[in-house]
Protein backbone atom coordinates (compact mmCIF):
# COMPACT_ATOMS: atom_id res chain seq x y z
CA UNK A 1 -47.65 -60.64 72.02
CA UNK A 2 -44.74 -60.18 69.67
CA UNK A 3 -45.45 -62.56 67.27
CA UNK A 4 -49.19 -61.16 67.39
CA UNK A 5 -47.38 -57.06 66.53
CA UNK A 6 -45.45 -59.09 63.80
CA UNK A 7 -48.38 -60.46 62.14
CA UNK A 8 -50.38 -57.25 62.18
CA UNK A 9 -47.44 -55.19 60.62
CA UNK A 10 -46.56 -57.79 57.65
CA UNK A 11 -51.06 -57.78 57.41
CA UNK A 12 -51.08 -54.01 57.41
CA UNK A 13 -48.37 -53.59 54.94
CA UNK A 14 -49.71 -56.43 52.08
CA UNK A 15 -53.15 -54.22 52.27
CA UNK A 16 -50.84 -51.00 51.77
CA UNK A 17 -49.19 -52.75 48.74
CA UNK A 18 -52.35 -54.02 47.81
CA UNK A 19 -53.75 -50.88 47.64
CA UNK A 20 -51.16 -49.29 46.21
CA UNK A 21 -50.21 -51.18 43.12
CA UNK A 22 -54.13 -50.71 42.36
CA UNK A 23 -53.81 -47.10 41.51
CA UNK A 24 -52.48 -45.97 38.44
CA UNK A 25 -51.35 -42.10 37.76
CA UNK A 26 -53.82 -39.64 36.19
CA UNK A 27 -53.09 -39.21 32.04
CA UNK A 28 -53.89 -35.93 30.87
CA UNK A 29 -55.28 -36.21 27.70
CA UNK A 30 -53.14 -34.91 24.75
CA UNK A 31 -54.87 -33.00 21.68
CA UNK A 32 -53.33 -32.51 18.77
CA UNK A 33 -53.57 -30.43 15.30
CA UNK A 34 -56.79 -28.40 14.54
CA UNK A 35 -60.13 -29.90 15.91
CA UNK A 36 -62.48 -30.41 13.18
CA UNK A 37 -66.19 -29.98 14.04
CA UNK A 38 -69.34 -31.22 11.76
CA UNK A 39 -70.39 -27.78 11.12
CA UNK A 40 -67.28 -26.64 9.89
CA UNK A 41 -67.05 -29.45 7.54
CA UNK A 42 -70.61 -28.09 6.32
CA UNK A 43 -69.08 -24.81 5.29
CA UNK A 44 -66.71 -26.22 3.20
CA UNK A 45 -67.37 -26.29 -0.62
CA UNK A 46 -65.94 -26.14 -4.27
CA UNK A 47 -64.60 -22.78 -5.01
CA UNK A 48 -63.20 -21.17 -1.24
CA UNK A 49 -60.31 -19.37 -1.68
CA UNK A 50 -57.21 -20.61 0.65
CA UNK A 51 -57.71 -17.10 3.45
CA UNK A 52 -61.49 -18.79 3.47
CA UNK A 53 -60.64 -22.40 3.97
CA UNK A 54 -57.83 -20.87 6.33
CA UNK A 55 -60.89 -18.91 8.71
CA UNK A 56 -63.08 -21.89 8.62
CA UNK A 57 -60.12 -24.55 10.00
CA UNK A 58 -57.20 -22.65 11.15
CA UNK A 59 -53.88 -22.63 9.78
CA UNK A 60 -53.44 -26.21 7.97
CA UNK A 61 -51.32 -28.92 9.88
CA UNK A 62 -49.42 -29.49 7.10
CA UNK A 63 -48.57 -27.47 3.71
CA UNK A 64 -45.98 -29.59 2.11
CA UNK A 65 -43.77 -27.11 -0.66
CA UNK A 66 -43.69 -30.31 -2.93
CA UNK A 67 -47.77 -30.53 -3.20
CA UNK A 68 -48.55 -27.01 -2.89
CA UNK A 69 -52.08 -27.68 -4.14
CA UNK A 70 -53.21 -29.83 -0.91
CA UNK A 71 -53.31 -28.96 2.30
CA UNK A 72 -53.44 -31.29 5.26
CA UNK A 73 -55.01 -30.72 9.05
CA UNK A 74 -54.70 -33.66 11.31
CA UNK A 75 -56.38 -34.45 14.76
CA UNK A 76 -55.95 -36.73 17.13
CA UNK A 77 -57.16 -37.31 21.01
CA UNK A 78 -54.86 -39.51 23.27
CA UNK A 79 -55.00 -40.42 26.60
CA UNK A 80 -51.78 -42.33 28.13
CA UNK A 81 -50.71 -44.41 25.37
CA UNK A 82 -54.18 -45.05 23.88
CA UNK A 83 -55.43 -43.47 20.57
CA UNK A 84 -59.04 -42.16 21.29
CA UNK A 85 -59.54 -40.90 18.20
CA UNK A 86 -57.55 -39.66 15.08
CA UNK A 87 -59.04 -37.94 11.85
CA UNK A 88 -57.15 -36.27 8.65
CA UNK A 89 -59.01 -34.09 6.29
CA UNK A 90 -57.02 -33.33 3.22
CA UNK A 91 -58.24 -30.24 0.82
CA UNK A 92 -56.87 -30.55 -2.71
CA UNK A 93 -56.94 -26.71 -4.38
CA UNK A 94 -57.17 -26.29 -8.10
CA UNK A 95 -54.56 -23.87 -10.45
CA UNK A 96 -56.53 -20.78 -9.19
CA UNK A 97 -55.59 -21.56 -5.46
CA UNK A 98 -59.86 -22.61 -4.74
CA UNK A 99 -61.08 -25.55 -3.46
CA UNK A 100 -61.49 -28.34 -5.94
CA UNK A 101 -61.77 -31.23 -3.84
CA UNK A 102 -61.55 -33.02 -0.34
CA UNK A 103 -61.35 -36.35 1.87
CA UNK A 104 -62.27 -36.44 5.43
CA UNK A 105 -60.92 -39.92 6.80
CA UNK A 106 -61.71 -41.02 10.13
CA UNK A 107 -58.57 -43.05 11.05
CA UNK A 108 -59.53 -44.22 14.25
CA UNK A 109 -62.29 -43.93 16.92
CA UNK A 110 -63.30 -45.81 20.29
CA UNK A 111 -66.86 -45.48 21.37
């Protein structure tokens, strides 16, 4: 009978180990910078003054004092330690301060 109780504790506990090392913890996924949505990216054109650019996106991710003509907004989706998706959009301005020119880069994406 003993060696029977022995047997079913060391079989209960390898299924509770079992069990256990197959769940992993919940990530929360992590967004960051400004989320940039097709239709927004239809709004922008040649000649929007930096306040307009500024209500369409936000307030830009980065406004570097050395390149005071470009503005930067950066996105990215992450979940754990895996990049879901990451995107840059970078708005160059011309000598008036108005949009002259801009790239939107899709740096990674996992469908």
């Amino acid at each position: 009978m003993k060696q029977l109780t022995t047997k079913l504790i060391i079989l209960s506990s390898l299924i509770v180990i079992a069990s256990c090392a197959a769940l992993s913890p919940y990530n929360v996924p992590v967004l960051q910078g400004n989320i940039i949505e097709e239709d927004e990216l239809d709004k922008l054109s040649v000649g929007l003054t930096k306040d307009q650019v500024q209500f369409i996106f936000g307030s830009a991710l980065i406004k570097d004092p050395f390149h005071q003509t470009r503005w930067d907004y950066y996105n990215s989706i992450q979940i754990g330690e895996e990049v879901i998706q990451e995107s840059k959009l970078s708005i160059k301005f011309d000598k008036d301060a108005l949009v002259e020119s801009w790239v939107f880069e899709k740096l990674s994406e996992d469908n």
